[in-house]
Protein backbone atom coordinates (compact mmCIF):
# COMPACT_ATOMS: atom_id res chain seq x y z
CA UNK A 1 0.00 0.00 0.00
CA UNK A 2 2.99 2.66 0.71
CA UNK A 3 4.58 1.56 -2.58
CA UNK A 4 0.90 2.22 -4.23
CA UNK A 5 0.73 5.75 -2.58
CA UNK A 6 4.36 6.84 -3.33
CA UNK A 7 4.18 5.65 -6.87
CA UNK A 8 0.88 7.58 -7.35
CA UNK A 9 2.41 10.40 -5.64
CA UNK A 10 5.19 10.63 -8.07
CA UNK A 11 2.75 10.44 -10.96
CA UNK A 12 0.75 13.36 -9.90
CA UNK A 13 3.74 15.65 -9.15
CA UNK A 14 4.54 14.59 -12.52
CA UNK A 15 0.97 15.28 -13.80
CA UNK A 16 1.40 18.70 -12.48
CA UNK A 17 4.43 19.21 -12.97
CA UNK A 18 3.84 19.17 -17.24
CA UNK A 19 0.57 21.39 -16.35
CA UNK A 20 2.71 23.77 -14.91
CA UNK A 21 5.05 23.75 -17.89
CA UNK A 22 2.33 23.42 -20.28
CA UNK A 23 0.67 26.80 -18.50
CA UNK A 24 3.81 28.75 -19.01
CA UNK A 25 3.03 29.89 -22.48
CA UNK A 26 -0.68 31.19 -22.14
CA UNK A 27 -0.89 32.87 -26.16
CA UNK A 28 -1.88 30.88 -28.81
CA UNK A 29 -1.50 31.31 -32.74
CA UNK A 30 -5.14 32.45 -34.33
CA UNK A 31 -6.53 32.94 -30.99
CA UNK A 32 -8.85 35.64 -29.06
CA UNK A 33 -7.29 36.41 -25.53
CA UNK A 34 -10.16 35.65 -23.04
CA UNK A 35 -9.03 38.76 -20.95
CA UNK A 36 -9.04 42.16 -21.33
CA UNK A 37 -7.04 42.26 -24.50
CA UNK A 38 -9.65 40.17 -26.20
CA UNK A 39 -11.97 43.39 -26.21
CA UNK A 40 -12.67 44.55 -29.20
CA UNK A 41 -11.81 41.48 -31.34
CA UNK A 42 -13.91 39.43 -33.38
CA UNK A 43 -13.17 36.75 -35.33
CA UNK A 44 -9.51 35.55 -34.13
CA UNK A 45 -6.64 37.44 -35.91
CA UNK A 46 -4.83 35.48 -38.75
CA UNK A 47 -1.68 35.51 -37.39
CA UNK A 48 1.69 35.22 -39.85
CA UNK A 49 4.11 33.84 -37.71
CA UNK A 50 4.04 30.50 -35.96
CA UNK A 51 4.89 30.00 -32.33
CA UNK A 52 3.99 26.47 -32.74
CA UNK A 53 6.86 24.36 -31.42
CA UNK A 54 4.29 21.36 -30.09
CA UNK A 55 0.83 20.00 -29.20
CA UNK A 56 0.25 22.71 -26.16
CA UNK A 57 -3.07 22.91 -23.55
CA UNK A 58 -4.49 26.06 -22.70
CA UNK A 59 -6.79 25.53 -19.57
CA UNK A 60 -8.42 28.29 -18.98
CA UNK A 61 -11.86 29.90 -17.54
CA UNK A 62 -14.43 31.97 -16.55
CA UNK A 63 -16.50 33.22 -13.12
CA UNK A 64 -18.73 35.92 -12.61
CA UNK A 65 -21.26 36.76 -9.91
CA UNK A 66 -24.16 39.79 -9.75
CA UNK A 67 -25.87 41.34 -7.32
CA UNK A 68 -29.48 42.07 -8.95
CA UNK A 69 -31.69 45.02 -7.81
CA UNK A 70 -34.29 45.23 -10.23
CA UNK A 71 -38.18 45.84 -9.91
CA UNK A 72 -40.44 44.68 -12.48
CA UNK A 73 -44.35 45.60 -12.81
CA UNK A 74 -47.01 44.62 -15.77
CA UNK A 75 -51.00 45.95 -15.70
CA UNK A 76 -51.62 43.23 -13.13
CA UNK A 77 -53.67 40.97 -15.21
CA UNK A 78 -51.41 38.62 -14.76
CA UNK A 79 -49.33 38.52 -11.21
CA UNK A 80 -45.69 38.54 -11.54
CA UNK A 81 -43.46 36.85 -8.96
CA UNK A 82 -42.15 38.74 -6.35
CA UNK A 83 -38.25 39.70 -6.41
CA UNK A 84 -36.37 41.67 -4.32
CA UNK A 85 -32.67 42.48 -4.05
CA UNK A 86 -29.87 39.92 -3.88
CA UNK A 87 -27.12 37.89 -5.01
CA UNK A 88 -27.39 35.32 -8.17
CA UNK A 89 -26.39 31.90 -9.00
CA UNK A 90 -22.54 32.44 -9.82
CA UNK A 91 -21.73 31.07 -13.14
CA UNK A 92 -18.52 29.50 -13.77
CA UNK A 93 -16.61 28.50 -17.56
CA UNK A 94 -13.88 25.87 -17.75
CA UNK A 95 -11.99 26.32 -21.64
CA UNK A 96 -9.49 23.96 -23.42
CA UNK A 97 -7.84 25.56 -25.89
CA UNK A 98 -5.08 22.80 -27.67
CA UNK A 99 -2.46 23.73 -29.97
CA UNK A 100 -2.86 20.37 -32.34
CA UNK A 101 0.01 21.03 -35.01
CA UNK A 102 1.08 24.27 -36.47
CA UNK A 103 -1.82 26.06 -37.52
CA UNK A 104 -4.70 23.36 -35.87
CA UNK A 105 -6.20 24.48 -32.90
CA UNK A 106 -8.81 23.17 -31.08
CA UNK A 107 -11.27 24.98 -28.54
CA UNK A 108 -13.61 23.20 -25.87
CA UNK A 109 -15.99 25.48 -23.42
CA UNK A 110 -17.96 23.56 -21.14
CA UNK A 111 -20.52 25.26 -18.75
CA UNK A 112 -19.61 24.13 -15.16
CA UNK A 113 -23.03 26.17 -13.61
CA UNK A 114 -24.99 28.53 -15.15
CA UNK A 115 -28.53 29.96 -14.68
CA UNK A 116 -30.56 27.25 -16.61
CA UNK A 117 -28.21 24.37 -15.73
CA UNK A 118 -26.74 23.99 -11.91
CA UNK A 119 -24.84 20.92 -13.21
CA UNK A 120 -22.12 20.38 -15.99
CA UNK A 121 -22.75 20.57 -19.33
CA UNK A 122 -20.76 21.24 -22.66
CA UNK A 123 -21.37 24.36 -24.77
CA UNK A 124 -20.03 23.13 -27.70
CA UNK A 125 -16.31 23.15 -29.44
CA UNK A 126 -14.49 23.21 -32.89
CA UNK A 127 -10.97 22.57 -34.57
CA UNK A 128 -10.01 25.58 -36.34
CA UNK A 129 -7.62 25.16 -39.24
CA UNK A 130 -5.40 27.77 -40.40
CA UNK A 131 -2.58 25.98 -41.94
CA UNK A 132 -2.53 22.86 -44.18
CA UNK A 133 1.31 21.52 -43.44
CA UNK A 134 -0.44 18.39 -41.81
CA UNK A 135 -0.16 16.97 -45.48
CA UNK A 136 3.06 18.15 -46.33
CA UNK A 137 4.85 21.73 -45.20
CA UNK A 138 3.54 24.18 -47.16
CA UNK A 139 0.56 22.37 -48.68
CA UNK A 140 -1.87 25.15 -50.35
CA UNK A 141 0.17 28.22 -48.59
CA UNK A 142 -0.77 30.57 -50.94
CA UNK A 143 -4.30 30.29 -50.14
CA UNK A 144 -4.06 29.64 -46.59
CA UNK A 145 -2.43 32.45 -45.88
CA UNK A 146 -5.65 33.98 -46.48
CA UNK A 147 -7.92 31.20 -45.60
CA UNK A 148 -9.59 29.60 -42.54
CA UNK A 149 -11.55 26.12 -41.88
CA UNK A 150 -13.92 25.64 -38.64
CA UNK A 151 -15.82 22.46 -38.01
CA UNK A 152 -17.30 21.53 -34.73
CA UNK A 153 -20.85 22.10 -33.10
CA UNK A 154 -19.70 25.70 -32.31
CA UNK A 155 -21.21 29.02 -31.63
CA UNK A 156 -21.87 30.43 -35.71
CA UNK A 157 -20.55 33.45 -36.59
CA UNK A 158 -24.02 35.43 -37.67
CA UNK A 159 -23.22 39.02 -37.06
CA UNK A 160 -21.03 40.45 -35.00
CA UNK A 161 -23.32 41.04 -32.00
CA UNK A 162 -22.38 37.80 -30.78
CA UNK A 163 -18.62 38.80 -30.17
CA UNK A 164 -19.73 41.09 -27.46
CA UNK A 165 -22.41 38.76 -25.68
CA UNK A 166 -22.17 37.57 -22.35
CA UNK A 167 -21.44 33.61 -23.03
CA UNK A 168 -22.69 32.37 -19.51
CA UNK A 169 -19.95 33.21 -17.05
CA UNK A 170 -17.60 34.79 -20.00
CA UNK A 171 -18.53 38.60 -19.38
CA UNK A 172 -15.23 40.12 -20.12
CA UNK A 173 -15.79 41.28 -23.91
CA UNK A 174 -19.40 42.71 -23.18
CA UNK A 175 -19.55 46.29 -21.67
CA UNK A 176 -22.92 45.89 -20.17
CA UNK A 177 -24.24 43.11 -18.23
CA UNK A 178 -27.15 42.14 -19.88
CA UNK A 179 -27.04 40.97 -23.50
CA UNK A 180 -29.07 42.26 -26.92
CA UNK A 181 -33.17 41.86 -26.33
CA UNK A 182 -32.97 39.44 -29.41
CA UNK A 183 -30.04 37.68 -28.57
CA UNK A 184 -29.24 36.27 -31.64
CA UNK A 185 -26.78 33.04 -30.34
CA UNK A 186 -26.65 29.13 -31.48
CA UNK A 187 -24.64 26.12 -31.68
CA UNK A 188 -25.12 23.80 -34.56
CA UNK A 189 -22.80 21.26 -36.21
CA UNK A 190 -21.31 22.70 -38.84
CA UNK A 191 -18.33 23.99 -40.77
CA UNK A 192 -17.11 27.92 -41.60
CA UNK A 193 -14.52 28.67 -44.51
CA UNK A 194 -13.20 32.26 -44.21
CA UNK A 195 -11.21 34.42 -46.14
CA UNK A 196 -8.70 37.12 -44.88
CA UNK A 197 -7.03 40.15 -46.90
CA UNK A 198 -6.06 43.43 -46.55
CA UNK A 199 -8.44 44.54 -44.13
CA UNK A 200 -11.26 42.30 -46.43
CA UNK A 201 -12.99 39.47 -44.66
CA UNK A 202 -15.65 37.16 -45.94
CA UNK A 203 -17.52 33.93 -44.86
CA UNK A 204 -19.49 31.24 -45.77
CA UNK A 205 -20.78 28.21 -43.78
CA UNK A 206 -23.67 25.72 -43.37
CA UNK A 207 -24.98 23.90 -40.32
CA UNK A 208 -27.38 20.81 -39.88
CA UNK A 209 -29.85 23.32 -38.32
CA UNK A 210 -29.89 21.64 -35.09
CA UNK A 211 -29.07 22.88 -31.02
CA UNK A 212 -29.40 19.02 -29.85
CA UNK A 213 -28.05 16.75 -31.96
CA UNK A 214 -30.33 13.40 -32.73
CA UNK A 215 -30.82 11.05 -35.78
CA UNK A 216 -34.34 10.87 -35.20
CA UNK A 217 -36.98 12.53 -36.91
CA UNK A 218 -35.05 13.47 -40.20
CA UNK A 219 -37.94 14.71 -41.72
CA UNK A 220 -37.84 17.40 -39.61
CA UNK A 221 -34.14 18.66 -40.61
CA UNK A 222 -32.90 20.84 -43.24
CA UNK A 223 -29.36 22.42 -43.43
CA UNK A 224 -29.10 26.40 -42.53
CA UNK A 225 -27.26 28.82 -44.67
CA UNK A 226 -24.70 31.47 -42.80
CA UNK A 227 -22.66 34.34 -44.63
CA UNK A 228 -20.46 37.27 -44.11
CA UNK A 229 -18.98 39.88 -45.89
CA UNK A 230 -17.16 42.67 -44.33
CA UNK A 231 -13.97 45.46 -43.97
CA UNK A 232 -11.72 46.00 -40.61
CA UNK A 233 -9.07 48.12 -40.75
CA UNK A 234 -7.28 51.07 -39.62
CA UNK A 235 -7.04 54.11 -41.80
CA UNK A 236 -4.47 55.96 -39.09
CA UNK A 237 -2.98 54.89 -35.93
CA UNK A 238 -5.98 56.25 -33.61
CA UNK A 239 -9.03 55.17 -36.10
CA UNK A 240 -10.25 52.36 -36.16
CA UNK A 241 -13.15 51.05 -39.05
CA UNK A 242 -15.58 47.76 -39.05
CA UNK A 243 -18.83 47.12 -41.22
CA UNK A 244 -20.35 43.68 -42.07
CA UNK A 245 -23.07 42.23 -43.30
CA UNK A 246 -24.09 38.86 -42.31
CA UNK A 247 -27.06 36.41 -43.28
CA UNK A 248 -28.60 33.56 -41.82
CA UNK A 249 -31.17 31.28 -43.44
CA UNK A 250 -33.33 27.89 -43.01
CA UNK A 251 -36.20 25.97 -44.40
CA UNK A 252 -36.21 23.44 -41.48
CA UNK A 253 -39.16 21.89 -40.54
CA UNK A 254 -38.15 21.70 -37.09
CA UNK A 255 -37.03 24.34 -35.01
CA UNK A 256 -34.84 26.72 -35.71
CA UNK A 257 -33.13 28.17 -32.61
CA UNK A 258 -31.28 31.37 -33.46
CA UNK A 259 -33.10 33.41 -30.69
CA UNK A 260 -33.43 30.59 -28.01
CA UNK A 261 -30.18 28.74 -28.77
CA UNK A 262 -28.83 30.40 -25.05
CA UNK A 263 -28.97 27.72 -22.83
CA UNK A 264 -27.06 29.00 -20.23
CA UNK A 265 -29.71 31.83 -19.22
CA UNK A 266 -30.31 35.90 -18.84
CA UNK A 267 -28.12 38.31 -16.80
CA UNK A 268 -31.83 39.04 -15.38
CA UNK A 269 -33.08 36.83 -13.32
CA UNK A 270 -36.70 36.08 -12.60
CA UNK A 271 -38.07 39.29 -14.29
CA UNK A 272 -41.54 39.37 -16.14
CA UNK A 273 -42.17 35.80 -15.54
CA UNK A 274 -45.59 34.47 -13.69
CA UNK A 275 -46.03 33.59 -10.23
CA UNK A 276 -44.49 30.51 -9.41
CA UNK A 277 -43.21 30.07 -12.85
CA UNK A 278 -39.64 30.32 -14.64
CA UNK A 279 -37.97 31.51 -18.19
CA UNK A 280 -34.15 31.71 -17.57
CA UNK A 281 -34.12 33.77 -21.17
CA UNK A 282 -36.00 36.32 -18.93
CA UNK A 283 -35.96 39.65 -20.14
CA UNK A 284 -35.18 38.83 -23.51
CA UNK A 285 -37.35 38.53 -26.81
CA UNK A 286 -37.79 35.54 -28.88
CA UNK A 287 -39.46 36.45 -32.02
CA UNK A 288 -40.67 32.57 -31.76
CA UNK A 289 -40.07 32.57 -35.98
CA UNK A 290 -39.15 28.64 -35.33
CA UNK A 291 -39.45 27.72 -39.60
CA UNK A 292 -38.70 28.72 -42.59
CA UNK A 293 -36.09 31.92 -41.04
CA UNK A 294 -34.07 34.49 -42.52
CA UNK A 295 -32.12 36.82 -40.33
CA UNK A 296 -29.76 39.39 -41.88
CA UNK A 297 -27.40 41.71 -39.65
CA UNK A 298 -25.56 44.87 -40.51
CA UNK A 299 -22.63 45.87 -37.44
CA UNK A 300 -21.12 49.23 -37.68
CA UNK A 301 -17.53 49.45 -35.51
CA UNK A 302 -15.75 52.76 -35.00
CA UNK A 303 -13.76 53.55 -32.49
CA UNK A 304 -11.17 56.87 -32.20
CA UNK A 305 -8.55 56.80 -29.72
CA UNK A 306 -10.67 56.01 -26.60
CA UNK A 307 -14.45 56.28 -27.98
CA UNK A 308 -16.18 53.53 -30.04
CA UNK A 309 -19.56 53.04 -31.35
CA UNK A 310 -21.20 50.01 -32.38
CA UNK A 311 -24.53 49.63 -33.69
CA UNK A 312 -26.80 46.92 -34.76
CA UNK A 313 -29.79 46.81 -37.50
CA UNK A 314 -30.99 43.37 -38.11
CA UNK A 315 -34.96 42.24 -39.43
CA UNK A 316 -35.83 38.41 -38.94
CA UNK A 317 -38.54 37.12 -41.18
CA UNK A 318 -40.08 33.56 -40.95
CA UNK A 319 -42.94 31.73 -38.99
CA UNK A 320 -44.08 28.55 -36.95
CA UNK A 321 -45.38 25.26 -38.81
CA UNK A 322 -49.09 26.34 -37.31
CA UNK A 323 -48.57 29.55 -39.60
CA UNK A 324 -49.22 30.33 -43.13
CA UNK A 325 -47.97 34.21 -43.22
CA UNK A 326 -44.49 35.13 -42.54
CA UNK A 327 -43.98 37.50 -39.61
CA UNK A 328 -40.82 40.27 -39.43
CA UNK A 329 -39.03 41.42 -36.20
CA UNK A 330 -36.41 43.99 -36.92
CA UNK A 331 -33.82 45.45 -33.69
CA UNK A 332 -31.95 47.98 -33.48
CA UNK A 333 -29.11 48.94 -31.33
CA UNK A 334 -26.58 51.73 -30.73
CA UNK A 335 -23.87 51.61 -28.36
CA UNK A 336 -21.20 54.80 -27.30
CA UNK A 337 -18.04 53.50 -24.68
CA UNK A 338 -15.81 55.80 -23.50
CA UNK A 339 -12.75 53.74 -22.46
CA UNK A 340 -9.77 55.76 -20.34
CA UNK A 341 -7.22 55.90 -17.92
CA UNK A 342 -4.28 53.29 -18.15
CA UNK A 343 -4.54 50.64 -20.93
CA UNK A 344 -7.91 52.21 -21.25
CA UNK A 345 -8.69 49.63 -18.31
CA UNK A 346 -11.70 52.13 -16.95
CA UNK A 347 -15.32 52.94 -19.51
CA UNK A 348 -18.09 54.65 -19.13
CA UNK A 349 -20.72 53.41 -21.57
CA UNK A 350 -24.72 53.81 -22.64
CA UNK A 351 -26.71 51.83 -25.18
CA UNK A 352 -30.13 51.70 -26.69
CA UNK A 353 -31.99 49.08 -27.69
CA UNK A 354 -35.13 48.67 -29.94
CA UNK A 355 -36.85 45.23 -31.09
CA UNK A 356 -40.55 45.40 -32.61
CA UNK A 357 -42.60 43.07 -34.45
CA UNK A 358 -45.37 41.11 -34.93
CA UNK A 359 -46.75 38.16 -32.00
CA UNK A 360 -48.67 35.39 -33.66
CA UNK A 361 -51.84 36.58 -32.61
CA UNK A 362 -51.08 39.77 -35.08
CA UNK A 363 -50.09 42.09 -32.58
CA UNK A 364 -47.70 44.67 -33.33
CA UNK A 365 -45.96 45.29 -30.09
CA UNK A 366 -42.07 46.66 -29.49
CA UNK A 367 -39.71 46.81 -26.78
CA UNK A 368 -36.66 49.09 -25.54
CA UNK A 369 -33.94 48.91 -23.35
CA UNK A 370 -31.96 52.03 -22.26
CA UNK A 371 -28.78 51.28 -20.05
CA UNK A 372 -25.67 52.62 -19.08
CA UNK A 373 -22.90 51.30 -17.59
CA UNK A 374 -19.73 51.76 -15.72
CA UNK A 375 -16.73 49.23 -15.64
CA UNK A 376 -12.96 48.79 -14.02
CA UNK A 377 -10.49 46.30 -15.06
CA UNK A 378 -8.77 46.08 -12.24
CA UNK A 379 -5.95 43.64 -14.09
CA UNK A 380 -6.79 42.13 -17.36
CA UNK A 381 -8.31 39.41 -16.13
CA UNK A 382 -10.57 41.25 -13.03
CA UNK A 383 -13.56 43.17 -14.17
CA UNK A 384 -16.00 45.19 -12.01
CA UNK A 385 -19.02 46.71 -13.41
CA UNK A 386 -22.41 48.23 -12.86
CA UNK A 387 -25.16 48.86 -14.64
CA UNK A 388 -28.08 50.98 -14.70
CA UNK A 389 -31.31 49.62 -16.96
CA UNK A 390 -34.89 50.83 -17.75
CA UNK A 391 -36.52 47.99 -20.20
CA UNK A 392 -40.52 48.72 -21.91
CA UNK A 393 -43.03 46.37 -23.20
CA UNK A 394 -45.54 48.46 -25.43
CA UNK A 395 -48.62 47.19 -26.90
CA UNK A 396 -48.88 43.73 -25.75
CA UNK A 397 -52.22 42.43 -25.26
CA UNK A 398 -54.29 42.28 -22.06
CA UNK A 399 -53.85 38.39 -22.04
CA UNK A 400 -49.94 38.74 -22.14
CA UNK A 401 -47.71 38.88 -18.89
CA UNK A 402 -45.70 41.36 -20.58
CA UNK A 403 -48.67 43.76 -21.05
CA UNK A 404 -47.88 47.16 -19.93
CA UNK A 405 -44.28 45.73 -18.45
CA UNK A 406 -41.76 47.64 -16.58
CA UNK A 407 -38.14 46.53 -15.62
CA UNK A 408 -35.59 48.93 -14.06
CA UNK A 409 -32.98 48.90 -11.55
CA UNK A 410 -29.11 48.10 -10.92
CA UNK A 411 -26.81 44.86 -11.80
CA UNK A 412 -23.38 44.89 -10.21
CA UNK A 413 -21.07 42.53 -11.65
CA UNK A 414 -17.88 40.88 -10.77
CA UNK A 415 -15.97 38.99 -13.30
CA UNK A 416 -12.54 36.86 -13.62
CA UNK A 417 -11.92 35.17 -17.16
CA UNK A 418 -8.19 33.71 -17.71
């Protein structure tokens, strides 16, 4: 038994040991830091020089926490639960990022708690390609120096709203702490092919059109159609430009989950929902367009010396199976952060947020979010924020719990992403 216990003692000081070594080197090649100097970034920068020198893990994670003080009110027709003023459910990320071969890299997130799940689950992952020298050294270089291949069943890259979402307990990229009313996020099996130059990007992928993966029930499965076309550049040292265009499109029979693909859950907890009841997308809007769905997306960037804009316009047309007309939601969102101070690590921010469209029952109705926020990186990886948010429901109907609805108050945030 003591030769059992000292060999297994000697094989986890080794075990750590390599972790230890493995740690040492924290950047990858083609990669988006999950701290502070990940802000701003969107799709992963094509790098031109290797650092690969072999396979390498990157363990890394997230953890936030949020005192809520919000009050929420409808026309009473409908009793909403009673909240008050406290502490969440903390939310916690665990991230392998692996370093395969030069130019292969593969990325893991798994949700270790979140709002709608207390127990483990895995968000989803891919293997992102940016080299080919797996065949041979130097295989195709002259197009993959401009080229990029992701397969997995991975978060899709429709818009560029999604770059700046909260992903569960990843908070560090978004300057507020709740997320876009129509919170356009999904992972579904699929595969992206980009293309890189001179400031130029463009994609084009396809997906089975699934969030949980089964081989039952093909008949109700069609693939979905994803593009991208943009410019990112800098046209001085201080100014900074970004404009895409991105598309989304299905015929599925099924359900198509680009609004209600989050299942980790909203920065808002328990708000507008019934007595006794639960929705941990609270807060949110999901145009419920479940067939036949396009979504486009236009994403304005700017940003000069400290102060950047970004804005959102983006119209969803489709319907449910039950439904023989189409129905349209279109958002809109602009967003002004003032970032200062050393390494720009304090911002000041507001943003303004529209959706409106039609319910099935024919009802035009629209919603808008004012907030403004306040944030401190206290190292790159240590974020403290707060956040001030008045949220409308107009022109529901009498039989809707959002009729009339009113949310406002303050969110205090703490997160640590590595």
């Amino acid at each position: 038994m003591k030769n059992l216990f000292h060999y297994l003692s000697i094989a986890l000081i080794a075990i750590f040991g390599l972790q230890m070594q493995a740690q040492t080197q924290r950047d990858l090649d083609n990669f988006r830091d999950p701290d502070q100097r990940g802000v701003n970034m969107f799709e992963a920068p094509k790098d031109t020089v290797s650092t690969f020198d072999g396979v390498h893990v990157r363990v890394g994670g997230a953890s936030t926490i949020q005192f809520q003080a919000l009050d929420h009110e409808n026309s009473g027709e409908i009793p909403l639960e009673e909240i008050g003023y406290n502490f969440n459910l903390a939310t916690a990320n665990l991230d392998l990022d692996v370093a395969l071969y030069d130019g292969v890299r593969m990325h893991l997130r798994t949700y270790l708690s979140s709002q709608n799940h207390t127990n483990t689950y895995v968000k989803g992952g891919y293997i992102q390609i940016d080299k080919l020298d797996f065949i041979s050294k130097g295989f195709a270089k002259g197009i993959m120096d401009y080229a990029r291949i992701k397969i997995g069943h991975m978060e899709n890259n429709y818009g560029d709203a999604h770059f700046r979402r909260t992903d569960n307990a990843m908070s560090t990229y978004n300057p507020f702490v709740g997320n876009y009313l129509m919170d356009s996020f999904t992972t579904e099996v699929g595969a992206e092919l980009y293309l890189f130059k001179n400031g130029w990007l463009g994609m084009l992928g396809f997906t089975n059109g699934k969030l949980n993966q089964a081989v039952t029930n093909p008949e109700t499965v069609s693939p979905s159609f994803l593009a991208k076309i943009g410019y990112d550049n800098y046209l001085n040292d201080d100014f900074r430009v970004r404009l895409t265009g991105s598309i989304y499109h299905t015929n599925q029979t099924g359900s198509a989950y680009l609004y209600s693909g989050d299942r980790a859950g909203s920065r808002y907890y328990n708000v507008m929902i019934p007595v006794g009841g639960d929705n941990f997308r609270s807060g949110r809007i999901n145009p419920d367009l479940k067939n036949e769905l396009t979504a486009i997306m236009i994403n304005p960037f700017l940003k000069y010396k400290g102060l950047e804009f970004f804005g959102i316009y983006e119209s969803a047309t489709g319907k449910k199976s039950s439904e023989s007309d189409t129905r349209t939601w279109n958002q809109y969102s602009g967003e002004l952060i003032y970032r200062f101070g050393a390494k720009e690590n304090l911002y000041l921010g507001g943003r303004y947020n529209v959706a409106s469209g039609e319910l099935e029952s024919g009802d035009d109705v629209d919603v808008n979010r004012l907030s403004l926020s306040a944030g401190w990186f206290m190292t790159k990886n240590i974020l403290m924020k707060v956040e001030y948010m008045n949220q409308n429901y107009n022109d529901y109907p009498l039989t809707d719990i959002l009729n009339d609805g009113k949310i406002n108050g303050l969110m205090v945030e703490a997160a640590i992403s590595f």
